[in-house]
PDB file of N, CA and C in Angstrom:
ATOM      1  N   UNK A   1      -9.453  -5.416 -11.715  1.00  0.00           N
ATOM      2  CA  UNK A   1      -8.231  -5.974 -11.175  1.00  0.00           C
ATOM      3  C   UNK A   1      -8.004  -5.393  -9.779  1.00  0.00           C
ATOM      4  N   UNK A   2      -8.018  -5.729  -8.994  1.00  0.00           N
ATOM      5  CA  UNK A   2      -7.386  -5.672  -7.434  1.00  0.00           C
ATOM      6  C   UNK A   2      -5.976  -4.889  -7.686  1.00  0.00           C
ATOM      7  N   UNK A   3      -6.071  -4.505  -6.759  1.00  0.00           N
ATOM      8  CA  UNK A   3      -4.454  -3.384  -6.334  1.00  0.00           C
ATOM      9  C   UNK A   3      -4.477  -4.348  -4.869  1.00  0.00           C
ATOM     10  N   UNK A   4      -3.150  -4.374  -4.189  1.00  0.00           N
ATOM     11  CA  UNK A   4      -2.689  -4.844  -2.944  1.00  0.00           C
ATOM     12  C   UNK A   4      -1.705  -3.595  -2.696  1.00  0.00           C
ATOM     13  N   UNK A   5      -2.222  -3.169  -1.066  1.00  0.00           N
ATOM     14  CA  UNK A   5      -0.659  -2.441  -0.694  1.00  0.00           C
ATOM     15  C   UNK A   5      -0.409  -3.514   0.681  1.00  0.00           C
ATOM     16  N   UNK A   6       0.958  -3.095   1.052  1.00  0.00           N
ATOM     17  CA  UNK A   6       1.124  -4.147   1.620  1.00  0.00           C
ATOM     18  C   UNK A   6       1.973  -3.011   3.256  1.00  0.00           C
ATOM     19  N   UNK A   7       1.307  -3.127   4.068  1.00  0.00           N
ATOM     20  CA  UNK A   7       2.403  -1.684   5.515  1.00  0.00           C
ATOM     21  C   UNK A   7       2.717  -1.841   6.502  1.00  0.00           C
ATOM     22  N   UNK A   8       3.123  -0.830   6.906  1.00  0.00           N
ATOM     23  CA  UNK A   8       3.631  -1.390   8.644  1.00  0.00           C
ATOM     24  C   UNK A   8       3.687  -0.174   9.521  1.00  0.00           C
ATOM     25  N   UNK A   9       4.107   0.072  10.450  1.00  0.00           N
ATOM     26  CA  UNK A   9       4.281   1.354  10.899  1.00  0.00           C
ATOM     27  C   UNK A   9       4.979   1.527  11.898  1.00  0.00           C
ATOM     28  N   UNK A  10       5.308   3.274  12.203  1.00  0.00           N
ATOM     29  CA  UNK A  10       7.004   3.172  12.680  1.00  0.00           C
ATOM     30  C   UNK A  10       7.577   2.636  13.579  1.00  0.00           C
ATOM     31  N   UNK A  11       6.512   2.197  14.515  1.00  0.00           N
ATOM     32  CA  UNK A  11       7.163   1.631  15.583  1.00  0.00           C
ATOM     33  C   UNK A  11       7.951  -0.088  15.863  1.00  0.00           C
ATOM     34  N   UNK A  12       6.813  -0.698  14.082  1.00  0.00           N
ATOM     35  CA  UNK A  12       7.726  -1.741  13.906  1.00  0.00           C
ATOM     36  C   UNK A  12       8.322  -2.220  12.815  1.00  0.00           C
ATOM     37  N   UNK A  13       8.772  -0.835  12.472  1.00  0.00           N
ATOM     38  CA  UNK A  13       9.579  -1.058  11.422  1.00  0.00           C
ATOM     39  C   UNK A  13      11.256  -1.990  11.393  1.00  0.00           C
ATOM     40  N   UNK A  14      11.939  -1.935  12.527  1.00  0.00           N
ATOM     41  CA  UNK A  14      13.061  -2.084  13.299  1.00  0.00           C
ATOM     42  C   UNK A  14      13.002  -3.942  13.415  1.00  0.00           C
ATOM     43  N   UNK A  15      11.413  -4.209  13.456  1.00  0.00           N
ATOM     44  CA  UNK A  15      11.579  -6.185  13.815  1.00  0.00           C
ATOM     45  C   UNK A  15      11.375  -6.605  12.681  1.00  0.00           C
ATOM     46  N   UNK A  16      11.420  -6.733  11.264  1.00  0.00           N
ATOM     47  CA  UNK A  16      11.529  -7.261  10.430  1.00  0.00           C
ATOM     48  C   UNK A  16      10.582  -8.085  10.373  1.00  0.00           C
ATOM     49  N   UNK A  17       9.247  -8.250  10.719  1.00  0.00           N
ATOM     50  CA  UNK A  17       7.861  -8.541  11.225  1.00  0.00           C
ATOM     51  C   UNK A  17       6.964  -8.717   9.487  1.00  0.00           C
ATOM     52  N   UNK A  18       5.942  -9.319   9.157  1.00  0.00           N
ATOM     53  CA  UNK A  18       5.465  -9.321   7.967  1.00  0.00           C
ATOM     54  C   UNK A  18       4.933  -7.965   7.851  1.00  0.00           C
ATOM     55  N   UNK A  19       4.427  -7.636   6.411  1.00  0.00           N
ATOM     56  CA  UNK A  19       3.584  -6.622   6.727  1.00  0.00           C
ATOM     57  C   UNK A  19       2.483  -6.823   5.789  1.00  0.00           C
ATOM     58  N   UNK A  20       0.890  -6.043   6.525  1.00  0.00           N
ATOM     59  CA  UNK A  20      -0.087  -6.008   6.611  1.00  0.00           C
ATOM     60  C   UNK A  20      -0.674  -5.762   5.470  1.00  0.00           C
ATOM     61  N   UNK A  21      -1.320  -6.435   4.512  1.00  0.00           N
ATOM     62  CA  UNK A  21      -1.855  -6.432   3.170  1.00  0.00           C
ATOM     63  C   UNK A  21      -3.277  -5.770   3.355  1.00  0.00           C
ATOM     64  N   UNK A  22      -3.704  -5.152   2.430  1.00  0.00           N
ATOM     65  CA  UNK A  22      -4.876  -4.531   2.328  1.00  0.00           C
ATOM     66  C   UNK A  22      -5.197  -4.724   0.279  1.00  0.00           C
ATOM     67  N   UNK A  23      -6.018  -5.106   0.474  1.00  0.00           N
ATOM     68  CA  UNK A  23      -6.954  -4.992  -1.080  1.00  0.00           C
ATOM     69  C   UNK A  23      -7.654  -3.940  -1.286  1.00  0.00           C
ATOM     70  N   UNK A  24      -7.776  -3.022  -2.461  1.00  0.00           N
ATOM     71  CA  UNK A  24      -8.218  -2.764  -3.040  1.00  0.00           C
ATOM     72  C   UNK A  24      -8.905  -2.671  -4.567  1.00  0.00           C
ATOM     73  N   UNK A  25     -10.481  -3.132  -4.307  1.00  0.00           N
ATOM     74  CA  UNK A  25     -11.176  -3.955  -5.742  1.00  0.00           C
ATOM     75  C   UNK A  25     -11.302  -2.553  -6.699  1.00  0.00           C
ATOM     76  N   UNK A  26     -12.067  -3.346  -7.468  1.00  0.00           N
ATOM     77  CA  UNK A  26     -12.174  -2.504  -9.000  1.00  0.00           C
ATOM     78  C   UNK A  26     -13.122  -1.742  -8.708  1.00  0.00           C
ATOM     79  N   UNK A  27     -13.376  -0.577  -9.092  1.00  0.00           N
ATOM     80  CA  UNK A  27     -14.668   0.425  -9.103  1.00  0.00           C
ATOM     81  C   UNK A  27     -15.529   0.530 -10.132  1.00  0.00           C
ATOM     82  N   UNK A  28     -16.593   1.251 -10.264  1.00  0.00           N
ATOM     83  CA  UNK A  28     -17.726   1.083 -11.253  1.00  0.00           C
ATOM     84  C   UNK A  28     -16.831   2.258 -12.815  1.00  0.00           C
ATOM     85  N   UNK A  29     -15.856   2.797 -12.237  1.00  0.00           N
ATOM     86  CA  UNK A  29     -15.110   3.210 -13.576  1.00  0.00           C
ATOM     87  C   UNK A  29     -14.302   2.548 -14.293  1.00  0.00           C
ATOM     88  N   UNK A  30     -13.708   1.381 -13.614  1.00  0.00           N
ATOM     89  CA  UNK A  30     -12.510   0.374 -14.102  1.00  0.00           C
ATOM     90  C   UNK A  30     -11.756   0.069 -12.693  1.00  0.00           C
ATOM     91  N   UNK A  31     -10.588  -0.073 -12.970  1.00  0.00           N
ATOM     92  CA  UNK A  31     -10.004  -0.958 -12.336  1.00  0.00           C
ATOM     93  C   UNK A  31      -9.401   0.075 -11.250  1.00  0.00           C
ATOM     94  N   UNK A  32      -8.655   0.057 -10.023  1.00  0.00           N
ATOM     95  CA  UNK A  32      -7.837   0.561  -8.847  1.00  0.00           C
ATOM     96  C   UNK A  32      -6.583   0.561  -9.097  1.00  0.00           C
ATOM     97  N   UNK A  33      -5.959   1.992  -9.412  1.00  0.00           N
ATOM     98  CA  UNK A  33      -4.854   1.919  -9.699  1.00  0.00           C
ATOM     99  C   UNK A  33      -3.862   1.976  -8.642  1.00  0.00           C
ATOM    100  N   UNK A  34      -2.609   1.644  -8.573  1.00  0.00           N
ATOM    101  CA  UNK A  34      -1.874   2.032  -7.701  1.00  0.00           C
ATOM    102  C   UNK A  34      -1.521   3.296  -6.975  1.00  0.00           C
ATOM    103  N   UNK A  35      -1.412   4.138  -7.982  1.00  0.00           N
ATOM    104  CA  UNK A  35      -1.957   5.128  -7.006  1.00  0.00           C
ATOM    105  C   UNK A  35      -3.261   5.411  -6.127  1.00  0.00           C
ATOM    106  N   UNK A  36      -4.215   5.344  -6.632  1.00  0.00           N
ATOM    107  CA  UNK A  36      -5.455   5.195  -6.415  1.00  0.00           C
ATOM    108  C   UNK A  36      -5.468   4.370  -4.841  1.00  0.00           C
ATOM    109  N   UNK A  37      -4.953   3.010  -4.813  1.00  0.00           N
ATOM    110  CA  UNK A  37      -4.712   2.030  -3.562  1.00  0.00           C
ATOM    111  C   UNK A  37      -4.106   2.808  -2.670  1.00  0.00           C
ATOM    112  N   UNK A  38      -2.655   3.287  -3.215  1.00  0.00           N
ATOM    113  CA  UNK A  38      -1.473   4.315  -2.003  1.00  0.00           C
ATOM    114  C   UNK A  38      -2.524   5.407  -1.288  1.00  0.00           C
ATOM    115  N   UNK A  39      -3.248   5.685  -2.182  1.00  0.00           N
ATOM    116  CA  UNK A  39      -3.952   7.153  -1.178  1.00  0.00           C
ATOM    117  C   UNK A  39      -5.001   6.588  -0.337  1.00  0.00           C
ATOM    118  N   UNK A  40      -5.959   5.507  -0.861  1.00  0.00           N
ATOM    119  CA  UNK A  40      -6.998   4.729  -0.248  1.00  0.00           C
ATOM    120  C   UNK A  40      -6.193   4.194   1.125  1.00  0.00           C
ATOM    121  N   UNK A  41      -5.149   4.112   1.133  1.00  0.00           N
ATOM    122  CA  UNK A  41      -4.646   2.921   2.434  1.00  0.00           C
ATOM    123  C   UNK A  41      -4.250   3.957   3.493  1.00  0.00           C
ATOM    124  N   UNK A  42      -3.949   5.126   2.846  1.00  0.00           N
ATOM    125  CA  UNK A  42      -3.656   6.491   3.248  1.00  0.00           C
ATOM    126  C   UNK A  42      -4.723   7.202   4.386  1.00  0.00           C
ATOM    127  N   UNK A  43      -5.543   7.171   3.329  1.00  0.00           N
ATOM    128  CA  UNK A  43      -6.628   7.834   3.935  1.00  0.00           C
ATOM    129  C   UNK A  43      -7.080   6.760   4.800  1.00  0.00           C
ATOM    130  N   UNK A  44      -7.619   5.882   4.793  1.00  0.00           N
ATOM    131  CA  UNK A  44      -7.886   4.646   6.025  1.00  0.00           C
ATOM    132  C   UNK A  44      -6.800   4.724   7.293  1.00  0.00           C
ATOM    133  N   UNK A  45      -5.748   4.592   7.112  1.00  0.00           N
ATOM    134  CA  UNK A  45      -4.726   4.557   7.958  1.00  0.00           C
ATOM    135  C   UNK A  45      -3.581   5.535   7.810  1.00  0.00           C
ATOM    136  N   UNK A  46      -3.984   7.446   8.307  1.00  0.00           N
ATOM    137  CA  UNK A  46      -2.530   8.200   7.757  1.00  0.00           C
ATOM    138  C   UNK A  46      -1.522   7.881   8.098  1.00  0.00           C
ATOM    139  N   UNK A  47      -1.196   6.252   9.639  1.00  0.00           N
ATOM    140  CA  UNK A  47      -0.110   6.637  10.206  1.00  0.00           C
ATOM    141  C   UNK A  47       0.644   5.289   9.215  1.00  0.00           C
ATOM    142  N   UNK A  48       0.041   4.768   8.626  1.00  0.00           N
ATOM    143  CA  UNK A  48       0.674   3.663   7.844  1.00  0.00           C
ATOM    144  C   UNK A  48       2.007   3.489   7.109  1.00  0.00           C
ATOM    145  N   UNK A  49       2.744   3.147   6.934  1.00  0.00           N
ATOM    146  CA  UNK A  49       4.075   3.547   5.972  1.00  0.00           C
ATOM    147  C   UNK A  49       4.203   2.378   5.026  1.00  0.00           C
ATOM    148  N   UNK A  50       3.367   2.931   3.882  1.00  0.00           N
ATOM    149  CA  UNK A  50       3.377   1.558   2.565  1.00  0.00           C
ATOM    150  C   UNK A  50       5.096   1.383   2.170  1.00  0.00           C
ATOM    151  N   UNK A  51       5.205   0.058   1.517  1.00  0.00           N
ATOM    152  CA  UNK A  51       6.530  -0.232   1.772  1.00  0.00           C
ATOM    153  C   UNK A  51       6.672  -1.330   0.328  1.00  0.00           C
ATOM    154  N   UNK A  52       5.354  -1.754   0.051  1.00  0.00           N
ATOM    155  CA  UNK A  52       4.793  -2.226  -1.480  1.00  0.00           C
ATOM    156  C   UNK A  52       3.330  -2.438  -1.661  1.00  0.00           C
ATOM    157  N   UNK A  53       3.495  -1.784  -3.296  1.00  0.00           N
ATOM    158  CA  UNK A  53       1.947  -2.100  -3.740  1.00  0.00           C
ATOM    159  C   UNK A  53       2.124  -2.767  -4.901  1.00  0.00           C
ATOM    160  N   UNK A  54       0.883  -3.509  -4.893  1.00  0.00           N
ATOM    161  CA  UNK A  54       1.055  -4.265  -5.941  1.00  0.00           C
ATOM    162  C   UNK A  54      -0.126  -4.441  -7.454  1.00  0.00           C
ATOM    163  N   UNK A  55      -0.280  -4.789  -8.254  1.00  0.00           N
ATOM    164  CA  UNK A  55      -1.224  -4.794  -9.221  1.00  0.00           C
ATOM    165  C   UNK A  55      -0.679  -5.675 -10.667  1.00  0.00           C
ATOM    166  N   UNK A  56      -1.657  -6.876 -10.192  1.00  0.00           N
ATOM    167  CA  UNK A  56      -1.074  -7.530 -11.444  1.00  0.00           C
ATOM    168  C   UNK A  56       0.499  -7.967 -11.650  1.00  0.00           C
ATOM    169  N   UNK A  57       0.602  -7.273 -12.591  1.00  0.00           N
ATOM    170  CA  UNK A  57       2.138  -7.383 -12.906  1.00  0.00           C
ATOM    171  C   UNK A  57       3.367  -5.645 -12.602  1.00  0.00           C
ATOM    172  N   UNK A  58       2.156  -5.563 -12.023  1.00  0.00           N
ATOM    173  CA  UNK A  58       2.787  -3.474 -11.547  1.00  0.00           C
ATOM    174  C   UNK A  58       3.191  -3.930 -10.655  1.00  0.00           C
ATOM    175  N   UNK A  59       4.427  -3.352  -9.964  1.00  0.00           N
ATOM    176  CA  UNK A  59       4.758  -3.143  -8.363  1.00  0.00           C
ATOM    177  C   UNK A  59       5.642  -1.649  -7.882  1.00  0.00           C
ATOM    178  N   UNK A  60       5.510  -1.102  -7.203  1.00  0.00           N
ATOM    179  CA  UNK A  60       6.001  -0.429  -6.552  1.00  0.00           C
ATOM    180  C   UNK A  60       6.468  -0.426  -5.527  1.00  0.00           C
ATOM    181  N   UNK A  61       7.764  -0.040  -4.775  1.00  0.00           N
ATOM    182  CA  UNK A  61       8.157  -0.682  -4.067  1.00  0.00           C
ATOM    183  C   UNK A  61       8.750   0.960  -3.156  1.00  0.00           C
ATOM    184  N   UNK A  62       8.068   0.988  -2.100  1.00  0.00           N
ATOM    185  CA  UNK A  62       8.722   2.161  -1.167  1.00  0.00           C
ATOM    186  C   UNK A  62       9.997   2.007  -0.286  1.00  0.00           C
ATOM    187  N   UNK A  63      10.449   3.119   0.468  1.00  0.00           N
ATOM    188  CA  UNK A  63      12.290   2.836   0.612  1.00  0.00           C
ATOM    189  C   UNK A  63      11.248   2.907   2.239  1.00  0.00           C
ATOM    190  N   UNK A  64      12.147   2.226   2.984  1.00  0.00           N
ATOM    191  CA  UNK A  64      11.601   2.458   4.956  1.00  0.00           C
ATOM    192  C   UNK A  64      12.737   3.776   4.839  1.00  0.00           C
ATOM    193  N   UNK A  65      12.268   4.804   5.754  1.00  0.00           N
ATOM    194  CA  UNK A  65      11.384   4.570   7.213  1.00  0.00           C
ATOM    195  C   UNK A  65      10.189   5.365   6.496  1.00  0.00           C
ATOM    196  N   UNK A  66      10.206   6.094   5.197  1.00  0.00           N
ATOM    197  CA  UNK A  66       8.656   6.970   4.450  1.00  0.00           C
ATOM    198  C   UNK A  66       8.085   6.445   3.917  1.00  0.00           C
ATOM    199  N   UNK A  67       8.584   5.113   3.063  1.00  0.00           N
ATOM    200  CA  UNK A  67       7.329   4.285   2.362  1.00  0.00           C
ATOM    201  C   UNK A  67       6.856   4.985   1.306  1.00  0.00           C
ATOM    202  N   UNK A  68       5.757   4.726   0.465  1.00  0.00           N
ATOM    203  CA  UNK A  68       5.091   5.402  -0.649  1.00  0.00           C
ATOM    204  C   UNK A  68       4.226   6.424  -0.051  1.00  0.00           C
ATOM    205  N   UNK A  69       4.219   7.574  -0.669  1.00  0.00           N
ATOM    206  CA  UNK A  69       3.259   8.242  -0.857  1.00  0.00           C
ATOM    207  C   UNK A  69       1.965   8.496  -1.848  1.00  0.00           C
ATOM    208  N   UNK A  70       1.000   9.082  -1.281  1.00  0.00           N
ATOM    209  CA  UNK A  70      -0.244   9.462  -2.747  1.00  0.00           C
ATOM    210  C   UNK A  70       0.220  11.243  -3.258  1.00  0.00           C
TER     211      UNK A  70
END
């Protein structure tokens, strides 16, 4: 199952602008958990500020201006 986080970052947080989806697929252990995605999008991009992730029927939903953490 795919994880989605979905970010933006601080400088445009303020324009109400879409924000930037990233996938993360299943691994050779099972599936990508949401946490698992939050730290992956993390580590790709530290300056990112996740704001939702998604999975299936999971969602998490971060507060602006910190977003989710791993």
């Amino acid at each position: 199952m795919i994880a989605t986080t979905y970010h933006t970052y601080a400088d445009l947080l303020t324009d109400g602008g879409r924000l930037a989806a990233t996938e993360w697929g299943a691994h050779p252990a099972g599936c990508a958990s949401l946490a698992e995605a939050v730290a992956a999008t993390l580590r790709h991009d530290p300056e990112a500020i996740i704001l939702r992730a998604v999975r299936g029927d999971e969602a998490l939903r971060g507060l602006a201006p910190a977003g989710l953490a791993a």
